[in-house]
Protein backbone atom coordinates (compact mmCIF):
# COMPACT_ATOMS: atom_id res chain seq x y z
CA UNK A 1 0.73 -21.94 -25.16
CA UNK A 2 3.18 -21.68 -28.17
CA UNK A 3 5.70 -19.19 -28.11
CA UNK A 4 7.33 -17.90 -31.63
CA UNK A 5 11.10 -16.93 -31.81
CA UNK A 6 9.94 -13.56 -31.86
CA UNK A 7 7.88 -13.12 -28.96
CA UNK A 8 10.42 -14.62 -26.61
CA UNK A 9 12.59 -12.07 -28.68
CA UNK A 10 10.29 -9.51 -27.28
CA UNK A 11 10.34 -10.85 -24.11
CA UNK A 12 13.87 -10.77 -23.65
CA UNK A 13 14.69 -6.83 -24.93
CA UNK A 14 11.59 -5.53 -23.11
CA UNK A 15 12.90 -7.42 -19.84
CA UNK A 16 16.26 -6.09 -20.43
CA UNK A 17 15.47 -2.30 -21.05
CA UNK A 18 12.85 -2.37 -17.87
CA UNK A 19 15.27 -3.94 -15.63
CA UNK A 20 17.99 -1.25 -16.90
CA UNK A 21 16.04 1.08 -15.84
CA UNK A 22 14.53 0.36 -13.42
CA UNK A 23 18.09 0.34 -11.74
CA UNK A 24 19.14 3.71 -13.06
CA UNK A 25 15.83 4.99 -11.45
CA UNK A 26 16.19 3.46 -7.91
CA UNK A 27 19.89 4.57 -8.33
CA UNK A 28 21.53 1.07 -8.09
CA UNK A 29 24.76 0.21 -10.49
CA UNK A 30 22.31 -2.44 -11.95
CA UNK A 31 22.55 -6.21 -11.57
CA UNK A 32 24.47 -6.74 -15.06
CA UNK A 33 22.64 -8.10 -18.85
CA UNK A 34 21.34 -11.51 -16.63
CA UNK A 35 20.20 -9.85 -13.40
CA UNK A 36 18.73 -6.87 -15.22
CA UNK A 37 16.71 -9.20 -17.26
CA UNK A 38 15.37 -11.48 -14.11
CA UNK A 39 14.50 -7.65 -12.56
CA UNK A 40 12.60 -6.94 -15.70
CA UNK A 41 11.07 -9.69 -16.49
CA UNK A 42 9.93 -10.71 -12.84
CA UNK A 43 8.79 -7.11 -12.70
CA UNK A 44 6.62 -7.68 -16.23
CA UNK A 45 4.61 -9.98 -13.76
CA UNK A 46 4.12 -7.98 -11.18
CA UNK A 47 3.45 -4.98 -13.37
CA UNK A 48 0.69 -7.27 -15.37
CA UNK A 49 -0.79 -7.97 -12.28
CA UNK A 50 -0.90 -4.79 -9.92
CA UNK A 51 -1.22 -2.32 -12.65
CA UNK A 52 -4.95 -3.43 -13.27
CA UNK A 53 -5.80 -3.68 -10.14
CA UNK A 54 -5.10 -0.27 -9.46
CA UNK A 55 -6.88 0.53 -12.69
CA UNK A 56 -4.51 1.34 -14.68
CA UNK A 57 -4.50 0.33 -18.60
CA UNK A 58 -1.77 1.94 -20.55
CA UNK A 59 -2.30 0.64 -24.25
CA UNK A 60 -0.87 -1.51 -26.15
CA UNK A 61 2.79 -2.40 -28.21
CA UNK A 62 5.83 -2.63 -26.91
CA UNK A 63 5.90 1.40 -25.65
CA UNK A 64 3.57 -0.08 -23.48
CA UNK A 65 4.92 -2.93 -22.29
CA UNK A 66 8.50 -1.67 -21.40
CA UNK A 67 6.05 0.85 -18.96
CA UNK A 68 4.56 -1.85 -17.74
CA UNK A 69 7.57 -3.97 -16.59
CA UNK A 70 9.72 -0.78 -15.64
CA UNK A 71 6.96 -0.14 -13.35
CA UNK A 72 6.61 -3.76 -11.83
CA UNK A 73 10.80 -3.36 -11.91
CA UNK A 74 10.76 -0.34 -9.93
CA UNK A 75 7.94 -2.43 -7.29
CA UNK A 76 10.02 -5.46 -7.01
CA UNK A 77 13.26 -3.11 -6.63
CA UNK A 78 11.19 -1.34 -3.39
CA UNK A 79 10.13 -4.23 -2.16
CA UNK A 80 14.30 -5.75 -2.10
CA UNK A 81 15.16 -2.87 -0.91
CA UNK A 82 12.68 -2.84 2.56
CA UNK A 83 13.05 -6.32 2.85
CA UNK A 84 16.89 -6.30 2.24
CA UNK A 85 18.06 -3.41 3.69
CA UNK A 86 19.03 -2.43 0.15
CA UNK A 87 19.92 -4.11 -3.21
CA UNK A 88 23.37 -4.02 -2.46
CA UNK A 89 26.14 -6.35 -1.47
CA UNK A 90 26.47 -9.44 -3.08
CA UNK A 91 24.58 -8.75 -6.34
CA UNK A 92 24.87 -5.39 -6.79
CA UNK A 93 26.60 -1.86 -6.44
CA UNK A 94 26.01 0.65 -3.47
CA UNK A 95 26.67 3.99 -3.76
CA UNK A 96 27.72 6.25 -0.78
């Protein structure tokens, strides 16, 4: 598999803008440009994978993608958040 400049270009801004937010939705103060990246990009996967399996195809381009991996974002988020008892603490901002 040969990635081009621009598709890891791709990868990167559509990464960043899902993981931003993603954690303006779940009403976190974000993880910063790195963390919301890892959120966005880790949450491209799980988007690519769940989001068929539920029958869901939303298209193609990048409209589509950024969908794709805010929704995964928005999963992964959930799932720190049961298993964490919130996104909080060390990495990130809780409001009260």
């Amino acid at each position: 598999m040969h990635l081009s400049n621009q598709s890891l270009l791709v990868i990167i801004v559509v990464g960043i803008v899902a993981g931003w937010l993603a954690g303006r939705v779940m009403e976190g103060g974000g993880f910063g440009l790195v963390g919301d990246l890892i959120v966005g990009l880790i949450g491209a996967f799980i988007g690519d994978w769940l989001l068929p399996r539920l029958g869901i195809h939303l298209g193609v381009g990048i409209v589509a993608l950024i969908i794709n991996a805010f929704i995964g974002a928005v999963v992964l988020l959930l799932l720190l958040r049961l298993v964490g008892g919130g996104y909080g603490g060390r990495w990130g901002r809780r409001r009260i």
